[in-house]
Protein backbone atom coordinates (compact mmCIF):
# COMPACT_ATOMS: atom_id res chain seq x y z
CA UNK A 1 2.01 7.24 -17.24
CA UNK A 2 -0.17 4.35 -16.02
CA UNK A 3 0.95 1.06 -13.95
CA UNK A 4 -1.87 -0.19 -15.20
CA UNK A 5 -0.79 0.18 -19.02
CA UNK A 6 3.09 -1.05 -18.20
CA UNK A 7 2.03 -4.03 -16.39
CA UNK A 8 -0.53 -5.17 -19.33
CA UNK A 9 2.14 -4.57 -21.91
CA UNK A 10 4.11 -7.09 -19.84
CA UNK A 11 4.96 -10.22 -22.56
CA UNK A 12 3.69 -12.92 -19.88
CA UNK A 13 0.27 -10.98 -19.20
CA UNK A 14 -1.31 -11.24 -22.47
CA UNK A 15 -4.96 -11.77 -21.79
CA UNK A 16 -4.32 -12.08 -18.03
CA UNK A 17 -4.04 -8.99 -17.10
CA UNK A 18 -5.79 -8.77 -13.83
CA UNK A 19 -7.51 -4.38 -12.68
CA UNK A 20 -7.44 -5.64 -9.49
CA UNK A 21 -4.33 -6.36 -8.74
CA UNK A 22 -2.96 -3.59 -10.66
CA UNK A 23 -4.70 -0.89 -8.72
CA UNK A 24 -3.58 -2.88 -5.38
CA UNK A 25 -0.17 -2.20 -7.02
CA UNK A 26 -0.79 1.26 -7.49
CA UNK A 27 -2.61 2.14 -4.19
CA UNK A 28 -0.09 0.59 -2.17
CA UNK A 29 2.72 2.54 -4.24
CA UNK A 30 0.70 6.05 -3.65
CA UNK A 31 0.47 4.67 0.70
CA UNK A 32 3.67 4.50 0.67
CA UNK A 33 4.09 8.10 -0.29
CA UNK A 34 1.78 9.23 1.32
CA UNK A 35 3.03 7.44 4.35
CA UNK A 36 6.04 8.82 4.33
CA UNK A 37 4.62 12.40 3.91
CA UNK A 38 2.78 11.79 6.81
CA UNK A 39 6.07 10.27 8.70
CA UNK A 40 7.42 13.58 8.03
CA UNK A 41 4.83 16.13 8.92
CA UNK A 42 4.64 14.19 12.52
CA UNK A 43 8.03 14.79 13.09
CA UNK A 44 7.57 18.45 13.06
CA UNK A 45 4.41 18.15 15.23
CA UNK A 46 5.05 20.19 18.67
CA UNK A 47 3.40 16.86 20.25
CA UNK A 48 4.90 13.48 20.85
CA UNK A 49 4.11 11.45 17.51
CA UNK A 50 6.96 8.89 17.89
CA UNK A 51 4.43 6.13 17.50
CA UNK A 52 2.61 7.52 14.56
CA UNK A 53 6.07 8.50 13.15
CA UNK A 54 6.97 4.53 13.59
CA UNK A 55 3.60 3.50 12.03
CA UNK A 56 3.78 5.62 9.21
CA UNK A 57 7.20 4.63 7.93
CA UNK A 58 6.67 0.77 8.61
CA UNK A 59 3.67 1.25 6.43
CA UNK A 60 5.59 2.91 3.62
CA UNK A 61 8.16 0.21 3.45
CA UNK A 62 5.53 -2.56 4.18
CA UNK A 63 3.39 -0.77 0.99
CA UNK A 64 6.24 -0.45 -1.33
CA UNK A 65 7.70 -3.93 -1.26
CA UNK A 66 4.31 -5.12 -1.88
CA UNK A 67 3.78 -2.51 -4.49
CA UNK A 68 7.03 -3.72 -6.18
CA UNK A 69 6.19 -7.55 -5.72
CA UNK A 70 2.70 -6.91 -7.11
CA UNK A 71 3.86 -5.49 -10.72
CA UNK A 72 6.27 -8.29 -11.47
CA UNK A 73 4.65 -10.67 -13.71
CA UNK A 74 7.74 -12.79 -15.18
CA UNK A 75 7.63 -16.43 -13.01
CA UNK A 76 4.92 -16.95 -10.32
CA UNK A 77 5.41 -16.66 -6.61
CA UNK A 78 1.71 -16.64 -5.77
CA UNK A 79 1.65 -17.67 -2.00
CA UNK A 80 4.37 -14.79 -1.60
CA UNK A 81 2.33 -12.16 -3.28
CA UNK A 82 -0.88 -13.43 -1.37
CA UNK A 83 0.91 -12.98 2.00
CA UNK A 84 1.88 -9.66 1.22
CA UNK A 85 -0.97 -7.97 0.17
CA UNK A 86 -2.31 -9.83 3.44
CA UNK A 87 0.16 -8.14 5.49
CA UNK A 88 -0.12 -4.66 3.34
CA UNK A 89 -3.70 -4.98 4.25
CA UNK A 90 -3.23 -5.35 7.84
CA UNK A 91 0.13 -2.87 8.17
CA UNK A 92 -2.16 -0.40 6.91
CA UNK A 93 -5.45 -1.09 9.14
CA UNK A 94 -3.02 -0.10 11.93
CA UNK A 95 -1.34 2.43 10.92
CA UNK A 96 -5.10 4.09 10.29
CA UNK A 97 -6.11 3.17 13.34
CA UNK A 98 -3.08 4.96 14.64
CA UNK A 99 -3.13 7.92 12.55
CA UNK A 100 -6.94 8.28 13.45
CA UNK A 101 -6.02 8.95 17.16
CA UNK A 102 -4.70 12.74 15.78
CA UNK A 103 -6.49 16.04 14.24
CA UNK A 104 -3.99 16.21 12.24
CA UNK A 105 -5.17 16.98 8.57
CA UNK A 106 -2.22 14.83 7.34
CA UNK A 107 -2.65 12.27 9.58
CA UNK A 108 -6.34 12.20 8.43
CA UNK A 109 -5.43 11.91 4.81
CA UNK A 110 -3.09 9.20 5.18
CA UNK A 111 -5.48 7.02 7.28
CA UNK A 112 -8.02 7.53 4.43
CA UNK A 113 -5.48 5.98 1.86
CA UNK A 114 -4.39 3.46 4.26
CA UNK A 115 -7.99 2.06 4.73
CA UNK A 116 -8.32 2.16 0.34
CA UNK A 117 -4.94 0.32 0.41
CA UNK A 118 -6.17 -2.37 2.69
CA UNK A 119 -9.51 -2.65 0.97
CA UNK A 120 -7.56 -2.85 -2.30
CA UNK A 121 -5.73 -5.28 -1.09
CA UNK A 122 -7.94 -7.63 0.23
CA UNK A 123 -9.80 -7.12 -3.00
CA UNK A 124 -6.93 -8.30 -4.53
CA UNK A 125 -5.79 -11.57 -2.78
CA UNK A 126 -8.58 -13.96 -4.33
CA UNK A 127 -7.71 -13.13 -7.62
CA UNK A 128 -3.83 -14.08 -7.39
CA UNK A 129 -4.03 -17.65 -8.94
């Protein structure tokens, strides 16, 4: 099933649908998984991850209310979604930065979505109109 395809089949999008924003939507809905994951596997570290633990799971929540707000297409609350694909973008710069300071190979993977996330979502902000 495709986000992509629901979202276009939307009665307000029509000929509006906007790629862009739609794989925002979807990136930030797989970071938040992925987040989470990564939450998880750092609790059963042997080290102290409380931080990265803290960072992943803001991310996921940060990444899956802008995931949600970023699919609805009835009404128009552009400044809203613009500031949270802003923040999604910059939740997610930090948590890879923090995830980055590990060798963990989970902690790896999920600061490699984090930075497509971001870059999605920056992508993503100039074509909200």
């Amino acid at each position: 099933m495709s986000i992509h395809k629901m979202i276009a089949l939307h009665p307000d999008v029509g000929e509006e649908f906007n790629e862009t924003l739609a794989t925002a939507a979807r990136h930030a809905m797989f970071c938040a998984e992925m987040c989470t994951s990564c939450g998880d596997a750092c609790v059963a570290e042997a080290m102290d991850m409380v931080q990265c633990i803290r960072s992943c799971l803001d991310c996921a929540d940060v990444c899956a209310a802008t995931g949600r707000l970023a699919i609805r297409r009835t009404g128009q609350n552009i400044e809203t979604l613009r500031l949270m694909l802003e923040s999604c973008a910059r939740v997610c710069e930090l948590c890879a930065e923090e995830c980055a300071r590990h060798e963990h190979e989970h902690c790896r993977l999920c600061a490699e979505m984090c930075r497509e996330c971001a870059a999605d979502c920056r992508r993503a902000i100039p074509t909200v109109q």
